[in-house]
Protein backbone atom coordinates (compact mmCIF):
# COMPACT_ATOMS: atom_id res chain seq x y z
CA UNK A 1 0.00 0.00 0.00
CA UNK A 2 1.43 3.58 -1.06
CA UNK A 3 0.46 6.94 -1.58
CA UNK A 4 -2.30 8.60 -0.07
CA UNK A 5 -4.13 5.29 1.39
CA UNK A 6 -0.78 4.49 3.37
CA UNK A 7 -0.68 8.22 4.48
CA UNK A 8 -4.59 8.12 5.60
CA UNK A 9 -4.01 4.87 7.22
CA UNK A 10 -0.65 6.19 8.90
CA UNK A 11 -2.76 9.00 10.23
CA UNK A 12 -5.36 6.82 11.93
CA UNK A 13 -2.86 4.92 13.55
CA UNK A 14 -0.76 8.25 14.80
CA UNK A 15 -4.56 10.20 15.64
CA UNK A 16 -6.02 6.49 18.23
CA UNK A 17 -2.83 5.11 19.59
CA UNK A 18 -2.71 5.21 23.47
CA UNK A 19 -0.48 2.94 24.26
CA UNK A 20 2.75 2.19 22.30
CA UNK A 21 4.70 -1.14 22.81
CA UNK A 22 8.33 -0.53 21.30
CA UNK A 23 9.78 -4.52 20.67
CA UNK A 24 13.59 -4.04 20.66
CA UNK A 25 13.31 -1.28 22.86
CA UNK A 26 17.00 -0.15 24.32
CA UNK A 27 17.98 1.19 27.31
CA UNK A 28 20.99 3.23 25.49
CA UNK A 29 20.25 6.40 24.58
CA UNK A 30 22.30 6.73 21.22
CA UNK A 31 19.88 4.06 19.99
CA UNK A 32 17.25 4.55 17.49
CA UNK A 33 14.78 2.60 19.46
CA UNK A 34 15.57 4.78 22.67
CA UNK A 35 15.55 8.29 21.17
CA UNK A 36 12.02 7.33 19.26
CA UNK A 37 10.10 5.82 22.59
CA UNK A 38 11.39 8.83 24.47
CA UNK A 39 10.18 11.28 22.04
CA UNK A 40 6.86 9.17 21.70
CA UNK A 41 6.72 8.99 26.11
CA UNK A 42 6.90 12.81 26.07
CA UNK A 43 4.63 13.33 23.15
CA UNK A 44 1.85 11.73 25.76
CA UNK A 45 1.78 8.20 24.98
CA UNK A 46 2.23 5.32 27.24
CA UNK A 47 5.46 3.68 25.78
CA UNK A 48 5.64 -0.36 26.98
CA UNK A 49 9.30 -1.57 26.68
CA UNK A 50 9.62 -4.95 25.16
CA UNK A 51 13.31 -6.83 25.32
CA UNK A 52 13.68 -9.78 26.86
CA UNK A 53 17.34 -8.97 27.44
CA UNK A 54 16.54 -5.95 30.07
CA UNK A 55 14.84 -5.99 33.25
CA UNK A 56 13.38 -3.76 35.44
CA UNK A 57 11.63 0.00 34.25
CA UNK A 58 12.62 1.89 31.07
CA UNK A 59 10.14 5.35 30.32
CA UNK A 60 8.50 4.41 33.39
CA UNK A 61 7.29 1.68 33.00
CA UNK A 62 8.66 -2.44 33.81
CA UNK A 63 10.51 -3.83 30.68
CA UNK A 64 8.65 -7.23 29.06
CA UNK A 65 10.35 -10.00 27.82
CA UNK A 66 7.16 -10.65 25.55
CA UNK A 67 4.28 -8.37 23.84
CA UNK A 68 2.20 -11.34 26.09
CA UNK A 69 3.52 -10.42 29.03
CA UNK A 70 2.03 -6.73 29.01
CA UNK A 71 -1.61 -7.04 31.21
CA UNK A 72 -3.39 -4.49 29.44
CA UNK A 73 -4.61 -3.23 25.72
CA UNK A 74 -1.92 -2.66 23.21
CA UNK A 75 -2.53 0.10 20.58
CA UNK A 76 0.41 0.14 18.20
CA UNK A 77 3.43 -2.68 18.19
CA UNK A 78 6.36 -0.38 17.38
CA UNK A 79 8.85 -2.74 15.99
CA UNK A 80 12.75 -2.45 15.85
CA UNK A 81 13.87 -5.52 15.25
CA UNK A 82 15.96 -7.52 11.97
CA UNK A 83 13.25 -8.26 8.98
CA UNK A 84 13.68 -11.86 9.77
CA UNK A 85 12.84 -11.47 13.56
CA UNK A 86 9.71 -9.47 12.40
CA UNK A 87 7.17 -12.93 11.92
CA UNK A 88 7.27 -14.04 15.17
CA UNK A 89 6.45 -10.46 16.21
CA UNK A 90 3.63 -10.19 14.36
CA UNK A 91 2.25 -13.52 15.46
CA UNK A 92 2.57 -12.03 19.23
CA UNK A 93 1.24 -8.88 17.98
CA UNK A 94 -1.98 -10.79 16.18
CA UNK A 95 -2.22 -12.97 19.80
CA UNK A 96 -2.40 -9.96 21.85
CA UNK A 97 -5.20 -8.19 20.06
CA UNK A 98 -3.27 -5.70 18.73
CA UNK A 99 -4.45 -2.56 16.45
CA UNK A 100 -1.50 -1.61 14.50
CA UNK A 101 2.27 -3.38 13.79
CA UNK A 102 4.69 -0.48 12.87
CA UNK A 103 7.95 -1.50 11.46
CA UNK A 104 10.59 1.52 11.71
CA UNK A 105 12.42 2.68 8.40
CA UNK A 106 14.26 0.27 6.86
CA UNK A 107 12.23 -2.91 7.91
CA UNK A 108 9.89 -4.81 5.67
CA UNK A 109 8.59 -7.94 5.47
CA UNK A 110 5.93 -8.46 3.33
CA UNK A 111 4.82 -12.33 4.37
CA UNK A 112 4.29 -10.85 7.83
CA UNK A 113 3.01 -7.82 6.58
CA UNK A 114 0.00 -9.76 4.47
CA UNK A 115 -0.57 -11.77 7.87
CA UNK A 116 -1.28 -9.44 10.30
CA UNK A 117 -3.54 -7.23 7.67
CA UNK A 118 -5.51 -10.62 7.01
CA UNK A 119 -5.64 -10.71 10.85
CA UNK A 120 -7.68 -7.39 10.56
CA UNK A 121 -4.35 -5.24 11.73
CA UNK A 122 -3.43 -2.21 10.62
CA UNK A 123 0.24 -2.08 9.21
CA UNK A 124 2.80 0.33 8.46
CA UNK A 125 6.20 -0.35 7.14
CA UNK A 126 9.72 1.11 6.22
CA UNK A 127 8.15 4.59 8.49
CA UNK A 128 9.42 6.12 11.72
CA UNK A 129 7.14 6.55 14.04
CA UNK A 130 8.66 9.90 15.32
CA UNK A 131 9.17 11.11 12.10
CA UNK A 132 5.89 10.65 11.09
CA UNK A 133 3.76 12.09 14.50
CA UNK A 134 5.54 14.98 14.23
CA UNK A 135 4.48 15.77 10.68
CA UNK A 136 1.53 15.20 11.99
C-alpha cells in the first residue's frame, strides 16, 4: 500500500494510539529505538518496553520479555527488530489483540506484513514513528 491510502491509514494509527509497545526497545540512549520511545513517552503516549534482554523499568514503566507479558490493551506494536525477527512479532502482535504493527524505516517484510492485515491489523512499514507524528 502507497500513496495517499498508506498516508490516511498512517494518520489513523498516529490520531487512536494510546499505548505504544516498542519490541527491541534499548535502554541506550544513542539508539534509534531509545531516542524514538522517548520522544513518543513525552509526546503523551504510554510507551511499553519490550526486550527480553533488560529488566526492570525503562520510560517508566517495567521492561517485558514478551508483547504477552504486558496485562493491558496494546494500541500500536512499534517494531525495531531484523526483517527476519519481524514474523514471530507479528504472530505475538496478532495474539495480543493488537491494532497496529509499525515497522521503523528500513524494515519490511511483506509475508508478515499480508498476515497481520488478514488478521484485521493495521500495518505500516519502512516509516518512523517519530518522524511521522511529528508531521503530523
Amino acid at each position: 500500500m502507497s500513496g495517499h491510502g498508506e498516508s490516511t491509514m498512517m494518520e489513523q494509527v498516529l490520531r487512536s494510539m494510546r499505548t505504544i509497545a516498542v519490541v527491541g526497545a534499548s535502554d541506550r540512549p544513542e539508539r534509534a529505538s531509545h531516542g524514538v520511545a522517548s520522544y513518543l513517552q513525552r509526546a503523551g503516549f504510554r510507551v511499553i518496553a519490550v526486550n527480553p534482554k533488560l529488566s526492570g523499568e525503562l520510560f517508566g514503566n517495567p521492561v517485558h520479555a514478551a508483547l504477552e507479558d504486558i496485562a493491558e490493551p496494546i494500541d500500536v506494536v512499534d517494531v525495531f527488530r531484523r526483517p527476519e525477527d519481524v514474523p514471530p512479532v507479528v504472530d505475538s502482535a496478532i495474539r495480543v489483540g493488537a491494532k497496529a504493527v509499525w515497522l521503523q524505516l528500513g524494515i519490511t517484510h511483506p509475508s508478515a506484513e499480508a498476515k497481520a492485515r488478514a488478521a484485521g491489523l493495521a500495518v505500516i512499514s519502512d516509516r518512523c514513528l517519530k518522524v511521522e507524528h511529528a508531521r503530523l
